[in-house]
C-alpha atoms as a PDB file:
ATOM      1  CA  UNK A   1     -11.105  20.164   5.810  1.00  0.00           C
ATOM      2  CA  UNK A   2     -12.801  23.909   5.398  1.00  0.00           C
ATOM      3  CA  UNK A   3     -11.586  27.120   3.952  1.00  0.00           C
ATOM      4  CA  UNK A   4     -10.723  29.659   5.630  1.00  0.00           C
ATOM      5  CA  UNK A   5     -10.189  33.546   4.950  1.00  0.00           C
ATOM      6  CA  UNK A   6      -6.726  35.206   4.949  1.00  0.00           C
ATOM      7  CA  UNK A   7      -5.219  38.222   3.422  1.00  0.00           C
ATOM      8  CA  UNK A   8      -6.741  41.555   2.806  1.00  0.00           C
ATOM      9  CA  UNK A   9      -7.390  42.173  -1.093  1.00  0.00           C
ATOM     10  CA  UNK A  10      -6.571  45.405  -2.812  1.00  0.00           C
ATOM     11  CA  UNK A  11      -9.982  47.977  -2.278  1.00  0.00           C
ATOM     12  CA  UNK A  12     -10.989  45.824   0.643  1.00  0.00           C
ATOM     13  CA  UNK A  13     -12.665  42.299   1.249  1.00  0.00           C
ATOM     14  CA  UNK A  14     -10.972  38.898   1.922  1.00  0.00           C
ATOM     15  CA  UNK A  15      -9.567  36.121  -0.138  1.00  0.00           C
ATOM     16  CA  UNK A  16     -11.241  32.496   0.432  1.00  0.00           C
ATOM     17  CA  UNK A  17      -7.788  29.949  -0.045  1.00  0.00           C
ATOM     18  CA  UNK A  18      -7.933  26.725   1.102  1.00  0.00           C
ATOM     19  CA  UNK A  19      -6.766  25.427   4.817  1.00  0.00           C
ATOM     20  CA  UNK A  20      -4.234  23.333   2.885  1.00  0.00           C
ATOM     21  CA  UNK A  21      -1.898  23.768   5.974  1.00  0.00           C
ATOM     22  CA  UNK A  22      -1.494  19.806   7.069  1.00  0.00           C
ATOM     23  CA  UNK A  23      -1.946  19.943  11.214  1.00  0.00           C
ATOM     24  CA  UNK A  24       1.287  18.467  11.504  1.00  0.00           C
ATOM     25  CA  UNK A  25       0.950  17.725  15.047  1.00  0.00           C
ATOM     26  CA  UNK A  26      -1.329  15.425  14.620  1.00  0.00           C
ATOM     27  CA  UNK A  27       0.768  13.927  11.974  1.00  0.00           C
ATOM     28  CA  UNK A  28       3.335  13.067  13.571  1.00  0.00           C
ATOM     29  CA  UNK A  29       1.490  11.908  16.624  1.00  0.00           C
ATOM     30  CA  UNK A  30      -0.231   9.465  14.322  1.00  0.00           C
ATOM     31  CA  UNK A  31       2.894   8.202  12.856  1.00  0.00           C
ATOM     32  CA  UNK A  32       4.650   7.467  16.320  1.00  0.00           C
ATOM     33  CA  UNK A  33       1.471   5.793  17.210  1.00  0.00           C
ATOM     34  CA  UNK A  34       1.628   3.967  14.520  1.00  0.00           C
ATOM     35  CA  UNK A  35       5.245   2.526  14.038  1.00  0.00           C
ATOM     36  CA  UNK A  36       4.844   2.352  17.895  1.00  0.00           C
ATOM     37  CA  UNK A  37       2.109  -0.125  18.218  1.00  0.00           C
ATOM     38  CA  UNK A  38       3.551  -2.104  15.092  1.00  0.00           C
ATOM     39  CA  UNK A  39       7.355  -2.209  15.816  1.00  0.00           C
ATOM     40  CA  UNK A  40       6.836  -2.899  19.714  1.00  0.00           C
ATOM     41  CA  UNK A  41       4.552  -5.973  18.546  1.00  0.00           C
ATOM     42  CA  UNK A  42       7.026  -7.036  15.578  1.00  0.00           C
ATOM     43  CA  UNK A  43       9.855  -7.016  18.237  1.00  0.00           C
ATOM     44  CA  UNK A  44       7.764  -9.259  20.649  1.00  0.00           C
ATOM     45  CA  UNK A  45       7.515 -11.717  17.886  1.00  0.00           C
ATOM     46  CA  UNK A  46      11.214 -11.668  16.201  1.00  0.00           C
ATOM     47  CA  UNK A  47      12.270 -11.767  20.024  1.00  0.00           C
ATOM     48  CA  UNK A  48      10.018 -14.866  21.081  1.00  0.00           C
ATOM     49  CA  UNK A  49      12.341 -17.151  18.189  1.00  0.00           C
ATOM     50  CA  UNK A  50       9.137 -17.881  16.500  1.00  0.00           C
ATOM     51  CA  UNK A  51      10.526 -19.799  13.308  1.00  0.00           C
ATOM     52  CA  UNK A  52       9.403 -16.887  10.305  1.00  0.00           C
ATOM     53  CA  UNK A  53       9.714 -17.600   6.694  1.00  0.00           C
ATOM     54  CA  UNK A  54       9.448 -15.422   3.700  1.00  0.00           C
ATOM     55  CA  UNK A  55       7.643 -17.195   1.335  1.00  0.00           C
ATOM     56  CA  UNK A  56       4.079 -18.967   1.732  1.00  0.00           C
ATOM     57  CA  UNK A  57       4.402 -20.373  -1.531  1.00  0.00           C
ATOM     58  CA  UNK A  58       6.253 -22.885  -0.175  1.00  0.00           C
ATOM     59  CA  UNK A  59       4.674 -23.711   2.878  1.00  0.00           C
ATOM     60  CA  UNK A  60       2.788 -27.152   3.837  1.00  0.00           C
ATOM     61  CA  UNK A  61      -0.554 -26.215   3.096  1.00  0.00           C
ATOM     62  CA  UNK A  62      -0.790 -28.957   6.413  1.00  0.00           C
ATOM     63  CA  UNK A  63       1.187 -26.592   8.003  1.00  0.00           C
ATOM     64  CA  UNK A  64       0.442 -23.077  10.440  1.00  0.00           C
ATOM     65  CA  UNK A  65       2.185 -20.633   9.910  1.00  0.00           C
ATOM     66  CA  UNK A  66       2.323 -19.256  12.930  1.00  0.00           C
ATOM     67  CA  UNK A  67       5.384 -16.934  12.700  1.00  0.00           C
ATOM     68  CA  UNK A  68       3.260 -14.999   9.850  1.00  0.00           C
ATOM     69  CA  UNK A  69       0.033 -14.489  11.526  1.00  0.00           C
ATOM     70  CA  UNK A  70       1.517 -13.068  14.174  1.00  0.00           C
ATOM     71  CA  UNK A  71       3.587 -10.600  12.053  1.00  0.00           C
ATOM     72  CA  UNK A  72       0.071  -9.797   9.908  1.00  0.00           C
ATOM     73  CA  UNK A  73      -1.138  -8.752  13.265  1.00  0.00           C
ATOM     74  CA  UNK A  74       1.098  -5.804  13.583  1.00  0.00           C
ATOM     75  CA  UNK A  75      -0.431  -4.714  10.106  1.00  0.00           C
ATOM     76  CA  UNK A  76      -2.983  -3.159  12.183  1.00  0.00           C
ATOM     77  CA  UNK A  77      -0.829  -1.040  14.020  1.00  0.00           C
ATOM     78  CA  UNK A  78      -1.858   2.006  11.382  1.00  0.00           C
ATOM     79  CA  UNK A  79      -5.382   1.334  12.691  1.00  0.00           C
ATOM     80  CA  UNK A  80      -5.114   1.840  15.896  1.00  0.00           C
ATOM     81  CA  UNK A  81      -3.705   4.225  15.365  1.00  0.00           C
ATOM     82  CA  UNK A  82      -5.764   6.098  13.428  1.00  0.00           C
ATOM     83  CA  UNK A  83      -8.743   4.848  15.818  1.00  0.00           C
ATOM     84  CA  UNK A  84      -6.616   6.686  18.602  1.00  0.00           C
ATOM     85  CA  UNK A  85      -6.259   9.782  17.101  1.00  0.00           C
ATOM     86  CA  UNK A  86     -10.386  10.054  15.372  1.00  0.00           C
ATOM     87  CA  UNK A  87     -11.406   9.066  19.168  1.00  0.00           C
ATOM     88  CA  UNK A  88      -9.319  10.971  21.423  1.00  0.00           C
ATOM     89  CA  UNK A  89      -7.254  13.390  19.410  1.00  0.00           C
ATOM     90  CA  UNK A  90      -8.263  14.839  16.697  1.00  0.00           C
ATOM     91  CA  UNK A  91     -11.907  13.922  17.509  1.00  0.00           C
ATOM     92  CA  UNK A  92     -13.468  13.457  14.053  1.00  0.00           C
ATOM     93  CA  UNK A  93     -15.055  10.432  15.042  1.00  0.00           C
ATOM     94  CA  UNK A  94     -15.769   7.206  13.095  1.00  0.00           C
ATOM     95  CA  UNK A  95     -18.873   8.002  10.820  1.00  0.00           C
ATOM     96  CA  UNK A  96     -18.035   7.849   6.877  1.00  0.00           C
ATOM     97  CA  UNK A  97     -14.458   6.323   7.545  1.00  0.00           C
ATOM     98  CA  UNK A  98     -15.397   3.490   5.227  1.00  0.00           C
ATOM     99  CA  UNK A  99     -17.008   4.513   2.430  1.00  0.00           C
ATOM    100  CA  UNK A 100     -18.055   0.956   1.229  1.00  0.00           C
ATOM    101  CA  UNK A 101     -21.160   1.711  -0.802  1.00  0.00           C
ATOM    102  CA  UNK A 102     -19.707   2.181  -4.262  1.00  0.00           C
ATOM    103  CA  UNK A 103     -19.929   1.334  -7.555  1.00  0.00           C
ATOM    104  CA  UNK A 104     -19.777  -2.417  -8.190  1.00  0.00           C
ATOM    105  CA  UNK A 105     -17.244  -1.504 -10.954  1.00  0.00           C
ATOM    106  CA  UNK A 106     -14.821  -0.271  -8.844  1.00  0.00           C
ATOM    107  CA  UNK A 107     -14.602  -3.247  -7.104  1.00  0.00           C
ATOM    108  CA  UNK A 108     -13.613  -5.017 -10.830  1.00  0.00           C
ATOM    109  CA  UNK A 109     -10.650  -2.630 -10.847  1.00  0.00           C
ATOM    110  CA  UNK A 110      -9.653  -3.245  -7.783  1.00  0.00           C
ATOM    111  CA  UNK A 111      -9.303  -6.874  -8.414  1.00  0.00           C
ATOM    112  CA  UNK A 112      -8.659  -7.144 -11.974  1.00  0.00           C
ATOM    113  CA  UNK A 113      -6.119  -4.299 -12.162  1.00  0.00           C
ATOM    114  CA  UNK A 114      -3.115  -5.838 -10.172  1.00  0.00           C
ATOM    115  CA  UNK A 115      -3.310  -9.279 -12.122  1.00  0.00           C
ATOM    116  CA  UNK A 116      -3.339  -7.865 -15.465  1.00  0.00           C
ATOM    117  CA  UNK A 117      -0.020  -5.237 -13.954  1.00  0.00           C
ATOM    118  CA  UNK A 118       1.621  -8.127 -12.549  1.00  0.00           C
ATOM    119  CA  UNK A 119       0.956 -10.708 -15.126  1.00  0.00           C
ATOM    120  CA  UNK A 120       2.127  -8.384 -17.668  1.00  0.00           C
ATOM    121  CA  UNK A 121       5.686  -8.202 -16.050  1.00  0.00           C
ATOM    122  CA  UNK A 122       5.405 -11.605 -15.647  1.00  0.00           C
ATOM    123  CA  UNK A 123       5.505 -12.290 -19.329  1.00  0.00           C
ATOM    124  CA  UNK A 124       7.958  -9.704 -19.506  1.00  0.00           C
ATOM    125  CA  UNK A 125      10.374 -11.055 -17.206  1.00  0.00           C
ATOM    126  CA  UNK A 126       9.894 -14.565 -19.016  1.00  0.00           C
ATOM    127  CA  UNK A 127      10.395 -13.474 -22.161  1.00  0.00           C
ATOM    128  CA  UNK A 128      13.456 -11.431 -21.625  1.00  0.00           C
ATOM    129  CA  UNK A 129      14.957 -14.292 -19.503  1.00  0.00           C
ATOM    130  CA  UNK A 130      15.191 -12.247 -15.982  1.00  0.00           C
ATOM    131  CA  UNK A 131      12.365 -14.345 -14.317  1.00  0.00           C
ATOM    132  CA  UNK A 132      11.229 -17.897 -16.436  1.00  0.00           C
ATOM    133  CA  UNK A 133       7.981 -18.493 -15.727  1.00  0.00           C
ATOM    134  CA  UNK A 134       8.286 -22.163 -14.487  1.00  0.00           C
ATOM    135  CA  UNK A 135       4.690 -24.166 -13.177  1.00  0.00           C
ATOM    136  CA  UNK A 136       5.305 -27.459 -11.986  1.00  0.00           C
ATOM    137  CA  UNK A 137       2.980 -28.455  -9.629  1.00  0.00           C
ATOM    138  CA  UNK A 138       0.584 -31.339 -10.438  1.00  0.00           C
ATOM    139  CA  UNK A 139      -2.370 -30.756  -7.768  1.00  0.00           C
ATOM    140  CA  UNK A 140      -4.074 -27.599  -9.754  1.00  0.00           C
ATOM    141  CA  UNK A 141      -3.553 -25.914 -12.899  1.00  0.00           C
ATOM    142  CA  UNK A 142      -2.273 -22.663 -13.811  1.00  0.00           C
ATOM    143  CA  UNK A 143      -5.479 -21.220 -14.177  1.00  0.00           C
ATOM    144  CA  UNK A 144      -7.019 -22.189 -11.330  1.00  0.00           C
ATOM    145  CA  UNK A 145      -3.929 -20.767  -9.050  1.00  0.00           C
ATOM    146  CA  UNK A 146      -4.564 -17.205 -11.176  1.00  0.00           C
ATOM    147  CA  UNK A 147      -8.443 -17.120 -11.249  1.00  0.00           C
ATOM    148  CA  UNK A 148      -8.978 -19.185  -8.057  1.00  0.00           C
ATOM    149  CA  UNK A 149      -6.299 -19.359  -5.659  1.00  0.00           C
ATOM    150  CA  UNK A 150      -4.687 -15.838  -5.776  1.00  0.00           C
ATOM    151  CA  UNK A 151      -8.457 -14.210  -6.229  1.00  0.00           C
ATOM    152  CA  UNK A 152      -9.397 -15.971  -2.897  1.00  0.00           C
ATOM    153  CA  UNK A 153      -5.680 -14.796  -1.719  1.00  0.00           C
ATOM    154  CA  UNK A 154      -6.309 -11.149  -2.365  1.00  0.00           C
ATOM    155  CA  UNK A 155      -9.434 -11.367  -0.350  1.00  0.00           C
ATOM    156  CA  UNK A 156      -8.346 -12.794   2.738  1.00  0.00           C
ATOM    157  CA  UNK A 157      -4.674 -10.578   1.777  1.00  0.00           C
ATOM    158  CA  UNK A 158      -7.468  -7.184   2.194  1.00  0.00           C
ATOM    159  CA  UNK A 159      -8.687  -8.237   5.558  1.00  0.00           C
ATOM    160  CA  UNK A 160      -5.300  -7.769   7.110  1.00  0.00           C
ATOM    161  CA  UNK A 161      -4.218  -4.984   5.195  1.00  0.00           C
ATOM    162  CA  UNK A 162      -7.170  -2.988   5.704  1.00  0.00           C
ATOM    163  CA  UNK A 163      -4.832  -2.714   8.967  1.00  0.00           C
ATOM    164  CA  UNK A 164      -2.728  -0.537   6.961  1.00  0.00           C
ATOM    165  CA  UNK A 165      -5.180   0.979   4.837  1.00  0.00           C
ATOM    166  CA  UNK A 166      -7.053   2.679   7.793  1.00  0.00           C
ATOM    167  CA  UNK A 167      -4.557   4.514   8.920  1.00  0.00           C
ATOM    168  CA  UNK A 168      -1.899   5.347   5.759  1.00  0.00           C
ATOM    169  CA  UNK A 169      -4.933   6.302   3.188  1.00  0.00           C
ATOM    170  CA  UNK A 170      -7.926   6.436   5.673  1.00  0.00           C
ATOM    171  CA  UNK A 171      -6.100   9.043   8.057  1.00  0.00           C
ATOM    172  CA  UNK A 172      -3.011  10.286   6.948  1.00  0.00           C
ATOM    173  CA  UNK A 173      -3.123  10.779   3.331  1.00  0.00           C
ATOM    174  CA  UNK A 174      -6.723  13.350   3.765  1.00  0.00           C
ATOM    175  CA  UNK A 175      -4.212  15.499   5.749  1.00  0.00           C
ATOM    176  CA  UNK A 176      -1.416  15.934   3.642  1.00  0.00           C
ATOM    177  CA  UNK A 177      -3.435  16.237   0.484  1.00  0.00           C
ATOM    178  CA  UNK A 178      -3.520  20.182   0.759  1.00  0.00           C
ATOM    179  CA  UNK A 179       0.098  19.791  -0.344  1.00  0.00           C
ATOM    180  CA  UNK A 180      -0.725  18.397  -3.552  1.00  0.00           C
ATOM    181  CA  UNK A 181      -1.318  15.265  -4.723  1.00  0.00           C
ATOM    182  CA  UNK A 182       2.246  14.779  -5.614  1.00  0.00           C
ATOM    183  CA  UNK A 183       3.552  15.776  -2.344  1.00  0.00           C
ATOM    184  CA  UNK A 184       1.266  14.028   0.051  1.00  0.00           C
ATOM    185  CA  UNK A 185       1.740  10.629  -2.210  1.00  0.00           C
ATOM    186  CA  UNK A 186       5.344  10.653  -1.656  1.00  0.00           C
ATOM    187  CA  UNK A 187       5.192  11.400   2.075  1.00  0.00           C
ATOM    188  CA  UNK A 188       2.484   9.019   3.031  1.00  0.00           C
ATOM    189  CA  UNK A 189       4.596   6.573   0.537  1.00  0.00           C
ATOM    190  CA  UNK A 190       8.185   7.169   2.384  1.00  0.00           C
ATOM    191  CA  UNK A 191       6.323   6.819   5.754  1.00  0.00           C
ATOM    192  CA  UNK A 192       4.817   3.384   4.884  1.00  0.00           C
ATOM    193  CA  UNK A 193       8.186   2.501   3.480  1.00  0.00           C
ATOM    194  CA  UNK A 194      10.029   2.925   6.639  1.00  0.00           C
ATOM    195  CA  UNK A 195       7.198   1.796   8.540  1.00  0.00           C
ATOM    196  CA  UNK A 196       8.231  -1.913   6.694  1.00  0.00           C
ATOM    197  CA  UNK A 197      11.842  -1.867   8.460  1.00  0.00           C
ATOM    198  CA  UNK A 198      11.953  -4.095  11.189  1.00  0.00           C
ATOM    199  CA  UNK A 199      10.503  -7.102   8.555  1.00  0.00           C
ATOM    200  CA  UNK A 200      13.862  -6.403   6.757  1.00  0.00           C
ATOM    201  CA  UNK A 201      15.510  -7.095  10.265  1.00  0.00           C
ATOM    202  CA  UNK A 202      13.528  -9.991  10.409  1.00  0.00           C
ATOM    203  CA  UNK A 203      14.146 -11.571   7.178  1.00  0.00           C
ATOM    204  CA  UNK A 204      10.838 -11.880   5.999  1.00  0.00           C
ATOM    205  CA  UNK A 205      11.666  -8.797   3.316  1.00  0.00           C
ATOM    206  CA  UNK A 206      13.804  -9.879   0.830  1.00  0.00           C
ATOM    207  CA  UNK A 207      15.707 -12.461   2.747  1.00  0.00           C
ATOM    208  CA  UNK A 208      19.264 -12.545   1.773  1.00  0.00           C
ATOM    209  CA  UNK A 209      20.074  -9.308  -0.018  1.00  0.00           C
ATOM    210  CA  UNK A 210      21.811  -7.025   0.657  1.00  0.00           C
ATOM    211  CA  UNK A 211      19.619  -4.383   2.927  1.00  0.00           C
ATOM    212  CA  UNK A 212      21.890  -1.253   1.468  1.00  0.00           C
ATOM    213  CA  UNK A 213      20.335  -2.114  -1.918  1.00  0.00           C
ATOM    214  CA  UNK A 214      16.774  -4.355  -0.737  1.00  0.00           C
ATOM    215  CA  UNK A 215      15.594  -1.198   1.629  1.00  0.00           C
ATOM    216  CA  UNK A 216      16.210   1.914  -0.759  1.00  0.00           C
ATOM    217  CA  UNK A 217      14.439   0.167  -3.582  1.00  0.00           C
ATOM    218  CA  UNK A 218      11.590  -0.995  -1.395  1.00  0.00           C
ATOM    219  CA  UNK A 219      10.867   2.095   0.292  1.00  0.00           C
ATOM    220  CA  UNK A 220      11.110   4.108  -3.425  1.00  0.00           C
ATOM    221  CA  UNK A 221       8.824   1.290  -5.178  1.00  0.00           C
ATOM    222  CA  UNK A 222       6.319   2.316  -2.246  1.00  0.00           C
ATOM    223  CA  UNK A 223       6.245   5.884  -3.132  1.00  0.00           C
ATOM    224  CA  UNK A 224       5.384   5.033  -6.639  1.00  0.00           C
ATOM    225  CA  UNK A 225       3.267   2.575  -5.810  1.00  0.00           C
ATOM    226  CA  UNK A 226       1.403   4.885  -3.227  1.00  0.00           C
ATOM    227  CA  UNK A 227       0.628   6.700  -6.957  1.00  0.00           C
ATOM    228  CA  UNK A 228      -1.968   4.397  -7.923  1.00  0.00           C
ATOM    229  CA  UNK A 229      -3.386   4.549  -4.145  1.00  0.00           C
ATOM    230  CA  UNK A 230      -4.109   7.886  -4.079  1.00  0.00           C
ATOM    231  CA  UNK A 231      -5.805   7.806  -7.275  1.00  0.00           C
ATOM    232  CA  UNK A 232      -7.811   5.073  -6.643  1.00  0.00           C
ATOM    233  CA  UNK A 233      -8.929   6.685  -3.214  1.00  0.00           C
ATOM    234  CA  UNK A 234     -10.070  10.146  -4.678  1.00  0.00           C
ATOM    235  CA  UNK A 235     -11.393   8.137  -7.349  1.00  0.00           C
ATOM    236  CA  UNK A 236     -13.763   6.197  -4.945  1.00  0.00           C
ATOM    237  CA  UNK A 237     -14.382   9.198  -2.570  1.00  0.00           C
ATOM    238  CA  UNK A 238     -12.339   8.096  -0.242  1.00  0.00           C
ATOM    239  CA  UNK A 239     -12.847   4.476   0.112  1.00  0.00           C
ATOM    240  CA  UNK A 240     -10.694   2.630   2.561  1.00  0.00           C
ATOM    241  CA  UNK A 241     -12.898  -0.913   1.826  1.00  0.00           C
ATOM    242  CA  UNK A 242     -11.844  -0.211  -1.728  1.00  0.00           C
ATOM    243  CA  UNK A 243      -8.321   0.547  -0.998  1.00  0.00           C
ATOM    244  CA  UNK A 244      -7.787  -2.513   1.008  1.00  0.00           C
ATOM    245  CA  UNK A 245      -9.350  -4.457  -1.338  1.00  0.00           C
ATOM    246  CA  UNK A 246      -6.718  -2.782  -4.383  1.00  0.00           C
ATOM    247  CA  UNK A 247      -4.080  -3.224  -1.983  1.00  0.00           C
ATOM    248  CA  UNK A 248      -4.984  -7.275  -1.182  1.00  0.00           C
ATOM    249  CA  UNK A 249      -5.276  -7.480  -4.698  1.00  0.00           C
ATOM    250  CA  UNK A 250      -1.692  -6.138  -5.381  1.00  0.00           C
ATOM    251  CA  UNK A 251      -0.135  -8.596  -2.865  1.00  0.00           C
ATOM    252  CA  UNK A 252      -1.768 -11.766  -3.783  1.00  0.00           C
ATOM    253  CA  UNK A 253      -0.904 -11.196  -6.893  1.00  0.00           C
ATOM    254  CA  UNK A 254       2.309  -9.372  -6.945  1.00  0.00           C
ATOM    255  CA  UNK A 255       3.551 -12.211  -4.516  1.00  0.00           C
ATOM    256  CA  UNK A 256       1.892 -15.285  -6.309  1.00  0.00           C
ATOM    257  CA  UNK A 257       3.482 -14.236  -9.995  1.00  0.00           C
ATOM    258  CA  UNK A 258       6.899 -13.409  -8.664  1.00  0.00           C
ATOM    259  CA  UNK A 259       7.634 -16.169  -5.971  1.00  0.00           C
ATOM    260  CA  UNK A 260      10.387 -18.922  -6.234  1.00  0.00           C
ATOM    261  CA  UNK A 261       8.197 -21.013  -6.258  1.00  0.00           C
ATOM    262  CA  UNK A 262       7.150 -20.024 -10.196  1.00  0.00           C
ATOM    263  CA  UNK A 263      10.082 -18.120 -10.871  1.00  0.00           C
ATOM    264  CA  UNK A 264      12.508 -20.346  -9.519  1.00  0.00           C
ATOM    265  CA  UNK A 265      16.577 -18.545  -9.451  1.00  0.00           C
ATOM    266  CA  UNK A 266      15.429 -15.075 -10.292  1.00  0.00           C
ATOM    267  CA  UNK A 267      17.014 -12.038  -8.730  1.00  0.00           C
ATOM    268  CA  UNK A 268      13.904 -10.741  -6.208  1.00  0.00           C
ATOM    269  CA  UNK A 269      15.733  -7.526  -6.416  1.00  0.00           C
ATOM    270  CA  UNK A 270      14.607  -7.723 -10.527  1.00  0.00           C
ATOM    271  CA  UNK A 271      11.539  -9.358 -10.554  1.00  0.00           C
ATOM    272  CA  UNK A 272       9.371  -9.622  -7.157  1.00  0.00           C
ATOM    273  CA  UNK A 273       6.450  -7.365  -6.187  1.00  0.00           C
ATOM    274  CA  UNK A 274       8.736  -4.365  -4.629  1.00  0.00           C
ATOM    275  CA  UNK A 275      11.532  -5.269  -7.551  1.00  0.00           C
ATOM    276  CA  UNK A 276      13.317  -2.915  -9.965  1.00  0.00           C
ATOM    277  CA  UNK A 277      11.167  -4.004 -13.112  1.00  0.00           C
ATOM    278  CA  UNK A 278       8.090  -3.228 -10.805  1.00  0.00           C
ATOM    279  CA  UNK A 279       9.730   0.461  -9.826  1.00  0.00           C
ATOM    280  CA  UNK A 280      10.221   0.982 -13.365  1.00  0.00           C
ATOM    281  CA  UNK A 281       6.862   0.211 -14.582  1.00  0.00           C
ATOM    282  CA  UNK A 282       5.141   2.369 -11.685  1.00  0.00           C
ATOM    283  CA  UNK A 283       7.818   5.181 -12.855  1.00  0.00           C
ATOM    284  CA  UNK A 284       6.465   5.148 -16.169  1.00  0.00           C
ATOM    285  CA  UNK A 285       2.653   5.123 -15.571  1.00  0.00           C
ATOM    286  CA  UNK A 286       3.059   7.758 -12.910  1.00  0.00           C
ATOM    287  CA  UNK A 287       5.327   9.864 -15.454  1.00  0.00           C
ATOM    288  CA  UNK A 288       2.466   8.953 -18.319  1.00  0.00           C
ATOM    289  CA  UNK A 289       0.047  10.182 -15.887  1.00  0.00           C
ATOM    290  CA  UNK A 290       1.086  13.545 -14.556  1.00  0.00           C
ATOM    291  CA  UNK A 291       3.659  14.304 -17.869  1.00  0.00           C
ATOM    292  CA  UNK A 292       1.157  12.830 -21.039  1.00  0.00           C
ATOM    293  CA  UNK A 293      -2.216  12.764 -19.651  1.00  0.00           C
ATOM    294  CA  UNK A 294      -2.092  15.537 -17.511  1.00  0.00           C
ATOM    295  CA  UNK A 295      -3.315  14.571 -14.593  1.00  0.00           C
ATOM    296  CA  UNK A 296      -3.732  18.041 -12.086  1.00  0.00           C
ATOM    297  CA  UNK A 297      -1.604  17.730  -8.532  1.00  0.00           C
ATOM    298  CA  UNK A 298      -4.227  20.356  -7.470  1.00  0.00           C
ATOM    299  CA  UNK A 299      -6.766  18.738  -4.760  1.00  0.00           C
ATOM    300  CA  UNK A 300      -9.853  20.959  -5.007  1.00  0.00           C
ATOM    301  CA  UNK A 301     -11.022  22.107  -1.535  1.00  0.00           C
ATOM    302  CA  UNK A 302     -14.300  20.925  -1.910  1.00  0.00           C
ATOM    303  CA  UNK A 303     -13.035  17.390  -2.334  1.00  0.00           C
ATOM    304  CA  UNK A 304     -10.869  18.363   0.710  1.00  0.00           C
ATOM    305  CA  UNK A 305     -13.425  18.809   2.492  1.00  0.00           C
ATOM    306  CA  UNK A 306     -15.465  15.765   1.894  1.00  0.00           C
ATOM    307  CA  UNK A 307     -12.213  13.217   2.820  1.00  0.00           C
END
């Protein structure tokens, strides 16, 4: 993005502000694009019968999963089409759209920071009785499933979601950051919420509630959680590897700490990754962040530029 001049000053001369303007036709053609090449391929697979289910924790590790990897595949719908519209619409190209060569310690967040969030509810929930923390299973130990299992899980988890990540912070969150910070979090955050809907169709979100209660809460706990994105992306210039990687991170673990499988008879609606516990925890960092610490909305335009 580039400044541009507008408005005459008193005595003469121009004002420099900021093309903080989003181009919102290019928005919105990225976001049909999107849900388009996702939902069409979603619907292909809930209409083939495929047998889904909703939790891998349970699955035969002898068993394929097919149902699954074909729903991951319509992860990448955000990629294409964000390849689409740097290619043919928009026309920025390719070059810098990863940003992988950064500090080896943001890398450590990325991984370590979702554990310690979501094992910190999960003592929470255990101690206040809303999730008991339950490990039964006689093949590996507790610490091996948190240090080894989950850590390899949040890698291979990236992979797929760097689907997402290309396109919701890669392309569309750069454009709507001339809003604010505030602003553009909460639109690229109700966009990828909605985005989720047909998996609610499908069962594979929150299987068995109710969706007038499962979908509002999902698609708010992804604005808040869409905080923590955007901070982490500024934070890392603009690193989609880094994103992904924060993002695989957040599922393995979210997932892993939450599931029936260790938290057998909890309410998902309470306790899971996209729960109510997890909404109110984002709630408070983000209000901690912006209210306590400060934290400016303002995007300088320099920064602006360099997205």
């Amino acid at each position: 993005m580039s400044t541009r001049q507008s408005n005459d000053l008193p005595g003469g001369g121009r004002r420099a502000v900021p093309a903080s303007q989003p181009k919102w036709r290019e928005i919105v053609i990225f976001g049909v694009l999107a849900f388009l090449f996702s939902w069409l391929w979603w619907g292909g697979v809930w209409a083939s019968g495929i047998p889904l289910v909703s939790d891998l924790s349970g699955v035969n590790q002898n068993q394929l999963p097919v149902g699954q990897i074909l729903i991951v595949i319509g992860d990448f719908g955000p990629l294409v089409a964000a390849l689409v519209m740097r290619l043919l619409i928009s026309k920025e190209g390719l070059k810098n759209s990863l940003r992988w060569r950064r500090s080896w310690r943001y890398y450590l967040v990325a991984l370590l920071a979702p554990p310690l969030f979501y094992g910190g509810l999960a003592i929470f929930h255990h101690v206040t009785g809303l999730g008991r923390f339950v490990w039964t299973r006689t093949d590996a130990s507790l610490w091996s499933y948190l240090g080894i299992e989950l850590l390899i899980g949040a890698l291979v988890v990236s992979l797929f979601v760097f689907g997402e990540e290309y396109g919701w912070r890669g392309y569309l969150l750069p454009r709507l950051l001339g809003l604010g910070e505030i602003k553009a979090t909460a639109i690229v955050g109700v966009i990828w919420g909605l985005w989720h809907l047909p998996l609610f169709a499908m069962g594979v979100s929150f299987p068995g509630q109710n969706p007038w209660l499962s979908i509002p809460l999902f698609v708010v706990c992804t604005i808040f959680v869409s905080f923590p994105f955007t901070w982490f992306f500024r934070a890392t210039g603009g690193s989609v590897v880094l994103v992904s990687l924060l993002h695989g991170s957040i599922n393995s673990y979210g997932d892993g700490l939450t599931a029936e499988a260790v938290v057998p008879g909890a309410n998902p609606l309470i306790v899971s990754a996209s729960g109510l516990t997890t909404l109110v925890a984002l709630m408070v960092i983000t209000f901690l962040v912006y209210a306590v610490f400060k934290r400016s909305p303002t995007v300088p335009a320099r920064e602006l530029e360099q997205l």
